[in-house]
Protein backbone atom coordinates (compact mmCIF):
# COMPACT_ATOMS: atom_id res chain seq x y z
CA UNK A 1 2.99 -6.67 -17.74
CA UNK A 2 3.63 -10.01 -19.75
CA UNK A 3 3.23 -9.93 -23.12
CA UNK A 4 0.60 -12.94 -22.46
CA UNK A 5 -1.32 -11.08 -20.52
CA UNK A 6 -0.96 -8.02 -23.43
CA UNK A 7 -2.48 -10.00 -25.92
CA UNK A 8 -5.03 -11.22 -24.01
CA UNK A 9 -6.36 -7.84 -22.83
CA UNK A 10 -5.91 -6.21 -25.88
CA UNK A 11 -8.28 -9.23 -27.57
CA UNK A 12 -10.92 -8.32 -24.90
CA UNK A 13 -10.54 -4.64 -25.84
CA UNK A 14 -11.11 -5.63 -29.12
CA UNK A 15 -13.76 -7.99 -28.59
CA UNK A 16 -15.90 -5.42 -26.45
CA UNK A 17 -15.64 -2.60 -28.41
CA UNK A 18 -16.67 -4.69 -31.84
CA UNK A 19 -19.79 -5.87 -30.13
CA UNK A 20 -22.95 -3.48 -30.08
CA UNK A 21 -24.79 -5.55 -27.56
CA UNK A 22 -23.62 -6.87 -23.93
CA UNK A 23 -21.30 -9.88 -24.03
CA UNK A 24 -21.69 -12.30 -20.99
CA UNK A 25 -18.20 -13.48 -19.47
CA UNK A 26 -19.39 -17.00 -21.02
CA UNK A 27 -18.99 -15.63 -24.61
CA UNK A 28 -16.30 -13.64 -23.68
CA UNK A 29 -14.51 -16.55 -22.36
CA UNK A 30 -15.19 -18.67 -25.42
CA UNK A 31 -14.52 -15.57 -27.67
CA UNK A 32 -11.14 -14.04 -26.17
CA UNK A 33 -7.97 -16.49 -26.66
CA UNK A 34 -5.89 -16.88 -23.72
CA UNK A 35 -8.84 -17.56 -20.66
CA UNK A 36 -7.66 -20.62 -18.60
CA UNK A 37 -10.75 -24.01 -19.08
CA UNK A 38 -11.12 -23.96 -15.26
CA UNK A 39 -14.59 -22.19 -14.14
CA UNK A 40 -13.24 -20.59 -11.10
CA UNK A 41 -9.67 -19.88 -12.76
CA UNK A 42 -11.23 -17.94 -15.38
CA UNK A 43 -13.47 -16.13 -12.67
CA UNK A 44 -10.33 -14.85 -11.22
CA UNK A 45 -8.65 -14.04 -14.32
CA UNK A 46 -11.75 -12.29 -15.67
CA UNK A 47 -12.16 -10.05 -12.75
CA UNK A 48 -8.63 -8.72 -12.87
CA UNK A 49 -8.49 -8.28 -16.10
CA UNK A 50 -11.88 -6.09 -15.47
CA UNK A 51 -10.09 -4.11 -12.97
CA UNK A 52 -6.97 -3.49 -15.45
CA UNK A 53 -9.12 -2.38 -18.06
CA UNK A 54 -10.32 0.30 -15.86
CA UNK A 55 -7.32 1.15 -14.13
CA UNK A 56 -6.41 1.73 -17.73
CA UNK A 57 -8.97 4.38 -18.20
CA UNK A 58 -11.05 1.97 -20.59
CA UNK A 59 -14.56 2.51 -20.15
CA UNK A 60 -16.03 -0.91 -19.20
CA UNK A 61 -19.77 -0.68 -19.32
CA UNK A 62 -21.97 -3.68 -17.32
CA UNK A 63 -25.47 -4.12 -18.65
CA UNK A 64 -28.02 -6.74 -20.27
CA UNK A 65 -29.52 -6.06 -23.38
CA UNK A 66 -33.39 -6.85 -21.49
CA UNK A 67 -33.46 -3.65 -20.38
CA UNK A 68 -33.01 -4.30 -16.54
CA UNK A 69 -35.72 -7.14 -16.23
CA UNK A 70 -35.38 -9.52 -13.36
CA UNK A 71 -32.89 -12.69 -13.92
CA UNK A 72 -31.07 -11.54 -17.04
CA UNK A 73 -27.48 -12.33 -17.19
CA UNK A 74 -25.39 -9.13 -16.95
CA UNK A 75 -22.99 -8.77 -19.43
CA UNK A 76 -20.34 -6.16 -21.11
CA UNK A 77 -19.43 -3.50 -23.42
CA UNK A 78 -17.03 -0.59 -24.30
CA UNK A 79 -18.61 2.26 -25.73
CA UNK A 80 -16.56 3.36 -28.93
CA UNK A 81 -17.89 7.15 -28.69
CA UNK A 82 -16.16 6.75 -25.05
CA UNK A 83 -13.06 5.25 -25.65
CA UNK A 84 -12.24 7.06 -29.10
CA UNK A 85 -10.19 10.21 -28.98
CA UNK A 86 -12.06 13.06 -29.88
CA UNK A 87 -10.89 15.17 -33.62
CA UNK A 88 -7.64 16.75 -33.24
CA UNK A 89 -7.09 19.76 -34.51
CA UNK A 90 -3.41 20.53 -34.42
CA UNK A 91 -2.04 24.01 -35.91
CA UNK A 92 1.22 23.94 -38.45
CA UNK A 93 3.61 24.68 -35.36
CA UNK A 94 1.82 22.05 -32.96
CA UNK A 95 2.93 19.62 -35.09
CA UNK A 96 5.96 20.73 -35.88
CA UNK A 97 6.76 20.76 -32.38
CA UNK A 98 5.33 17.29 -31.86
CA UNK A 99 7.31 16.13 -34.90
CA UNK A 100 10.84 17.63 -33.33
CA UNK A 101 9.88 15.68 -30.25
CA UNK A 102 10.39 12.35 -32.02
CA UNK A 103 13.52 13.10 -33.52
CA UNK A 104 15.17 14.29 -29.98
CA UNK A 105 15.46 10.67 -28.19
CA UNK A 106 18.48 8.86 -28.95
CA UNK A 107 18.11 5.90 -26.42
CA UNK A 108 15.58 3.25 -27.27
CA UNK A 109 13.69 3.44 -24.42
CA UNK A 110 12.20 6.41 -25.37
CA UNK A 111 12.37 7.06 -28.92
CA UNK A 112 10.11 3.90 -29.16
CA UNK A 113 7.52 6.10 -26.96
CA UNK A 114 8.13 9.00 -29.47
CA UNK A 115 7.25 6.84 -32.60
CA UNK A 116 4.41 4.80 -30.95
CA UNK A 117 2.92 8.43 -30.47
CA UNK A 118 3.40 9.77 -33.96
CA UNK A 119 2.09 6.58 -35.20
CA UNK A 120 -0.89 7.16 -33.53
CA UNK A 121 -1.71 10.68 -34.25
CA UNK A 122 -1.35 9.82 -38.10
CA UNK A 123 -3.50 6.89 -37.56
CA UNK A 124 -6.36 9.33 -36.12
CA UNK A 125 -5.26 11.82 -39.34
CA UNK A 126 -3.43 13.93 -37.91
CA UNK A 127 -0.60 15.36 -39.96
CA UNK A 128 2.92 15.60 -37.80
CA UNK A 129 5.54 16.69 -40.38
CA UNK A 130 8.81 18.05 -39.00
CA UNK A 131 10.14 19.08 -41.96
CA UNK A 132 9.46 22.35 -40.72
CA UNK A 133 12.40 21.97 -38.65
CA UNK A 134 14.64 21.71 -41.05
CA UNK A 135 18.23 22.79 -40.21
CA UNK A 136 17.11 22.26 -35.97
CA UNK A 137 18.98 18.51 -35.09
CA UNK A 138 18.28 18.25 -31.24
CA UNK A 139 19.23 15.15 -29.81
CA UNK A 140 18.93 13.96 -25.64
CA UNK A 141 21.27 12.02 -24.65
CA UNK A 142 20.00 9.18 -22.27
CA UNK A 143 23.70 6.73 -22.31
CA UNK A 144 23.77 6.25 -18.45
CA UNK A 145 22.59 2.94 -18.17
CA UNK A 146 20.10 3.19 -15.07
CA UNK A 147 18.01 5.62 -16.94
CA UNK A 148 15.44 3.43 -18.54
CA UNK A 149 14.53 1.92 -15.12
CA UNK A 150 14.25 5.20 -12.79
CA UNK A 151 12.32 6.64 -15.51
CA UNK A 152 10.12 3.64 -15.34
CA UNK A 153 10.08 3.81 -11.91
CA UNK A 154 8.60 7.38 -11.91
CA UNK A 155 6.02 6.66 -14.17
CA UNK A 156 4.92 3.75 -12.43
CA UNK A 157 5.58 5.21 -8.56
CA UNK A 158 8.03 2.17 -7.77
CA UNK A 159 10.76 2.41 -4.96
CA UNK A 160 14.00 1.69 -6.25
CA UNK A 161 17.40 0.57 -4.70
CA UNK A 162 20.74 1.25 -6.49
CA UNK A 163 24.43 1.39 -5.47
CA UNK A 164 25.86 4.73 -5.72
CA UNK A 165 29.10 6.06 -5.23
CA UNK A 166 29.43 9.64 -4.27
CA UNK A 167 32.21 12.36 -4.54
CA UNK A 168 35.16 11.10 -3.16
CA UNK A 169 34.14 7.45 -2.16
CA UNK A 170 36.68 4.32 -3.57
CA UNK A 171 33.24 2.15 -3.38
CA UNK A 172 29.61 2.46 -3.46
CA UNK A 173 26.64 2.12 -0.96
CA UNK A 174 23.42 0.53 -1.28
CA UNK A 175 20.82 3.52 -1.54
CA UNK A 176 16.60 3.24 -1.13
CA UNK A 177 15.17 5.56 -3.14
CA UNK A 178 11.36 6.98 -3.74
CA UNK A 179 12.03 8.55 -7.08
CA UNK A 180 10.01 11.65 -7.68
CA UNK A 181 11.51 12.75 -10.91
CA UNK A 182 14.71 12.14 -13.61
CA UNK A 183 16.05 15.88 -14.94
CA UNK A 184 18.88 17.10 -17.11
CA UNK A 185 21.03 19.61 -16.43
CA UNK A 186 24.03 20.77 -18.19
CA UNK A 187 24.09 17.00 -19.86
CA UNK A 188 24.06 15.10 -16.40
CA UNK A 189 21.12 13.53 -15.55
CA UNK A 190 19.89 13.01 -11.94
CA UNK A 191 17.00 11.45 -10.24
CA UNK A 192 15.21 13.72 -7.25
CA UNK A 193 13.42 11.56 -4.48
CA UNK A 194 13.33 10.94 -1.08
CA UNK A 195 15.91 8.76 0.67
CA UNK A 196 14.55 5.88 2.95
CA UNK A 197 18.06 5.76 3.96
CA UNK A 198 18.82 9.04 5.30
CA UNK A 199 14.99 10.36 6.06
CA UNK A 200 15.37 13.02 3.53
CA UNK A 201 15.31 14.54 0.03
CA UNK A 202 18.13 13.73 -1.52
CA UNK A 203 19.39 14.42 -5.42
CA UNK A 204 21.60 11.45 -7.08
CA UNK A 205 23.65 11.62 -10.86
CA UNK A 206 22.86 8.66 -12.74
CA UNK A 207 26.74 8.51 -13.61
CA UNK A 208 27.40 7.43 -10.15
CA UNK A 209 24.88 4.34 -9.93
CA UNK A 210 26.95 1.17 -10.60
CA UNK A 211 25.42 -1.92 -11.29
CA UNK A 212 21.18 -2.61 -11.78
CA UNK A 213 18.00 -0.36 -10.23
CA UNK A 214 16.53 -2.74 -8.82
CA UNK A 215 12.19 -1.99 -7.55
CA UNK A 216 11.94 -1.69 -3.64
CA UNK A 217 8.18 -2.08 -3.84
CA UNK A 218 5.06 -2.34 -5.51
CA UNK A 219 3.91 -0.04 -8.16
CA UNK A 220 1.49 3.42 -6.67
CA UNK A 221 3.32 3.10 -3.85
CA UNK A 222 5.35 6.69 -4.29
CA UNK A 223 3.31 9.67 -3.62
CA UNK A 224 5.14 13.02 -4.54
CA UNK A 225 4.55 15.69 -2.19
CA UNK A 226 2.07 18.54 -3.47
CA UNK A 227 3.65 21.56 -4.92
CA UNK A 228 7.38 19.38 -5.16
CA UNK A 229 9.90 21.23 -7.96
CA UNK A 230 11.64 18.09 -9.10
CA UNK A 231 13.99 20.41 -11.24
CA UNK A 232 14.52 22.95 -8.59
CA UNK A 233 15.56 20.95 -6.02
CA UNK A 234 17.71 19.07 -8.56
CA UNK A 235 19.48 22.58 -10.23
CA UNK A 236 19.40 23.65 -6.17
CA UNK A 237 21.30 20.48 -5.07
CA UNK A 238 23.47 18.84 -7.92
CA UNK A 239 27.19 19.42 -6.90
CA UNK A 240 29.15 22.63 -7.51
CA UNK A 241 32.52 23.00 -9.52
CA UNK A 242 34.70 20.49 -7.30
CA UNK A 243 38.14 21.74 -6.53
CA UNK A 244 41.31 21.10 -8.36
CA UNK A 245 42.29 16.95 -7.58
CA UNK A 246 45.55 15.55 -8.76
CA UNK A 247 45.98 12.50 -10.89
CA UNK A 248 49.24 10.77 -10.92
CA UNK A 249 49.37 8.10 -13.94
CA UNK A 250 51.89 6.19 -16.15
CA UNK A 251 52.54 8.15 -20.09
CA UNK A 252 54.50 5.93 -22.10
CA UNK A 253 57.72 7.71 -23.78
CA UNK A 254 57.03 8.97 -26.76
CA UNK A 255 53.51 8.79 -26.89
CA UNK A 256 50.03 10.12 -25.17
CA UNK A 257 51.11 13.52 -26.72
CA UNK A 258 47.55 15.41 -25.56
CA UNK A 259 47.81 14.88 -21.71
CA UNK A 260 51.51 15.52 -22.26
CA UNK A 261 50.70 19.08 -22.79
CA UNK A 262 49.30 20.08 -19.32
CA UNK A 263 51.33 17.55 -17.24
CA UNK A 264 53.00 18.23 -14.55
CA UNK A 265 56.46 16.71 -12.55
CA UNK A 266 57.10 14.70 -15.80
CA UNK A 267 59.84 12.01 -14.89
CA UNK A 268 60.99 8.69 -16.16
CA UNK A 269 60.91 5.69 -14.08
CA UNK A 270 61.99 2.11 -15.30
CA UNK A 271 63.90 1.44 -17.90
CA UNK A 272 62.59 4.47 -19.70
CA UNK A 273 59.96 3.06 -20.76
CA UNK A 274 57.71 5.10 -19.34
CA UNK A 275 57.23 8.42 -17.20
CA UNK A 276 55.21 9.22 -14.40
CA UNK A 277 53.53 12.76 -14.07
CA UNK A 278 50.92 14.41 -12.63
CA UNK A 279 47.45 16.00 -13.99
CA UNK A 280 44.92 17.93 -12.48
CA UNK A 281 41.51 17.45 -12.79
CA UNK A 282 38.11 18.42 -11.52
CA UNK A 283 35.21 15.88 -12.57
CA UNK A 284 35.60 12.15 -12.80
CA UNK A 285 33.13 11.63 -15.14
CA UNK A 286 34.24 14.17 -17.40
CA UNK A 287 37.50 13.35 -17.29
CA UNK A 288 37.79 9.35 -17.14
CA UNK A 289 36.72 9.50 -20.91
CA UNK A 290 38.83 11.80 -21.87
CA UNK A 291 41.45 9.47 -20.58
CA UNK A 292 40.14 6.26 -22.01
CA UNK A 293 41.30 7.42 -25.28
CA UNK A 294 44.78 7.16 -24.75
CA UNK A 295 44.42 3.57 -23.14
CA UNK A 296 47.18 1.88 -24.77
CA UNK A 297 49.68 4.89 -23.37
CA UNK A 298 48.41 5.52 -20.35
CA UNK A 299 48.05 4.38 -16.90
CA UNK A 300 45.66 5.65 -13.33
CA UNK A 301 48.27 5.24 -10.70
CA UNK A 302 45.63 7.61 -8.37
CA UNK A 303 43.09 8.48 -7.12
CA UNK A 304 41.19 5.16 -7.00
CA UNK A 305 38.19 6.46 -8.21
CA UNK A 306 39.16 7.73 -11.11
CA UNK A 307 41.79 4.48 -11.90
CA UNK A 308 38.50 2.90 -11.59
CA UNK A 309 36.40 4.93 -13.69
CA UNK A 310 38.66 4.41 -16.79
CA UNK A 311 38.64 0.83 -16.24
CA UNK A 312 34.79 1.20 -15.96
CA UNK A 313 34.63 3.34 -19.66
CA UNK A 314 36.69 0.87 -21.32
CA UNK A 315 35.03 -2.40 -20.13
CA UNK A 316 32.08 -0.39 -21.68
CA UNK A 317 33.19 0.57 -24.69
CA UNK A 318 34.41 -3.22 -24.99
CA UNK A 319 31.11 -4.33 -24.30
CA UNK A 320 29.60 -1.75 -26.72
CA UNK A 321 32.00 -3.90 -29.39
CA UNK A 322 30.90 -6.78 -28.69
CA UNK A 323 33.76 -8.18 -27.24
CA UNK A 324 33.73 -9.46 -23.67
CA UNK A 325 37.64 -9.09 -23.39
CA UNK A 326 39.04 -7.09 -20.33
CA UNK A 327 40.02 -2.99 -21.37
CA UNK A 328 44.02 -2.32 -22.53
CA UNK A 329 44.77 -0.73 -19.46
CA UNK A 330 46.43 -3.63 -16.56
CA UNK A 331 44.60 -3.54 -13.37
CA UNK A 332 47.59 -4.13 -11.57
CA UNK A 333 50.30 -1.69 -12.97
């Protein structure tokens, strides 16, 4: 929704519930900012923004204040004792436990949906201290980048597309998704839906989407099946341990002391300048971090998809800086 469009129904809400008798779309129109001069523009405009409204769940009520009399001009009101939130009543641990929910977001996305709700509750008087939880620090981690979208895209029952690359693969494939829910587990995240590719229910980590989610479709269009476990089928399905996978990179002499220590078929090559050796490893995305740190000392010879995942970490730890520059590491070494 455009933040046009925001203000303008947000002015009508206004408008209608400040009124105690029926306002006719006339003085709506002349009382509302933001309606278009054009008779049958504003017609248009009105009657969506009618429909939003009670999409919304705002009780729009049509009546004339002539008490039903032949001819009158209909017109419009919201109720406040029908849009107002009833008295909450919250005990000490309700809203401690409300309070702890704020502080557990880290990403923007969603810690601005955790204060917009405290704000709210204290607005209506309701007392959300989490004080209480002193010495409790929780914090959910939310850093994969398509997060904010397929969690939109759940909420709003949007198809998404995304390019993931699985276990394995040296580049990704273009997936169609109907997402049907986004769950941790064991600090991964994945999104459970069914794929329009493969005619199925399929689980995807959110570490292994490159690039944008991009919507597939209109919004409502996603119907999760009755009696669906979105975390089941995503603690069910997520992969199992992988197996042992060797790594042969670069270590520059002298230096990189930490992978050093559990290398394997250490040997110089060059002018000395540098030895080759092998690691094993079992998870690229645990492990291409780990890596990143000793960028200046070390090289991904193989395999490609982890080469490329600590090129990946870098550009975004670069990018995280503010610097646009390309990572340490060489590309072509």
């Amino acid at each position: 929704m455009s933040r046009r469009k925001t203000e303008r129904l947000l002015n009508l809400v206004v408008c209608l519930l400040a009124t105690r008798r029926y306002l006719t779309a006339e003085q709506i129109r002349r009382a509302v900012p933001g309606y278009p001069d054009s008779d049958e523009a504003f017609k248009r405009m009105f009657e969506r923004d009618k429909e939003e409204l009670r999409e919304l769940g705002v009780p729009l009520e049509v009546g004339s204040d002539q008490g039903g009399g032949g001819g009158e001009e209909i017109g419009y009101r919201i109720p406040p004792q029908d849009y107002e939130l009833p008295d909450l009543h919250l005990t000490p641990d309700e809203a401690a436990v409300l309070g702890l929910a704020a502080r557990v977001w880290q990403r923007a996305s969603m810690a601005d949906a955790a204060s917009g709700a405290l704000l709210k509750l204290r607005a209506a008087g309701v007392e959300t201290d989490a004080s209480s939880a002193v010495g409790i620090e929780p914090r959910v981690d939310t850093g994969d980048p398509s997060f904010p979208a397929l969690w939109e895209a759940v909420r709003d029952g949007r198809p998404v597309s995304f390019d993931y690359q699985g276990v394995g693969r040296t580049s990704a494939a273009r997936r169609h998704l109907e997402p049907w829910g986004v769950v941790s587990r064991r600090g991964r995240w994945y999104v459970v839906g069914h794929d329009r590719d493969r005619g199925q229910t399929r689980v995807f980590r959110l570490s292994r989407i490159t690039g944008e989610v991009a919507a597939d479709g209109p919004p409502g269009s996603v119907t999760v099946p009755e009696g669906v476990d979105v975390r089941r089928i995503a603690f069910d399905r997520s992969e199992p341990l992988a197996e042992p996978r060797p790594a042969t990179v670069r270590l520059r002499a002298n230096a990189a002391h930490g992978p050093r220590r559990w290398a394997r078929d250490v040997r110089p090559v060059g002018d000395g300048a540098w030895d080759e050796a092998v690691l094993t490893f079992r998870d690229v995305d645990r492990f291409a971090p780990y890596l990143a740190r000793f960028a200046d000392d070390l090289v991904v010879l193989d395999p490609p998809d982890l080469r490329e995942a600590v090129i990946q970490q870098l550009k975004s730890i670069l990018a995280a800086d503010g610097d646009g520059g390309e990572p340490a590491v060489a590309a072509d070494r």
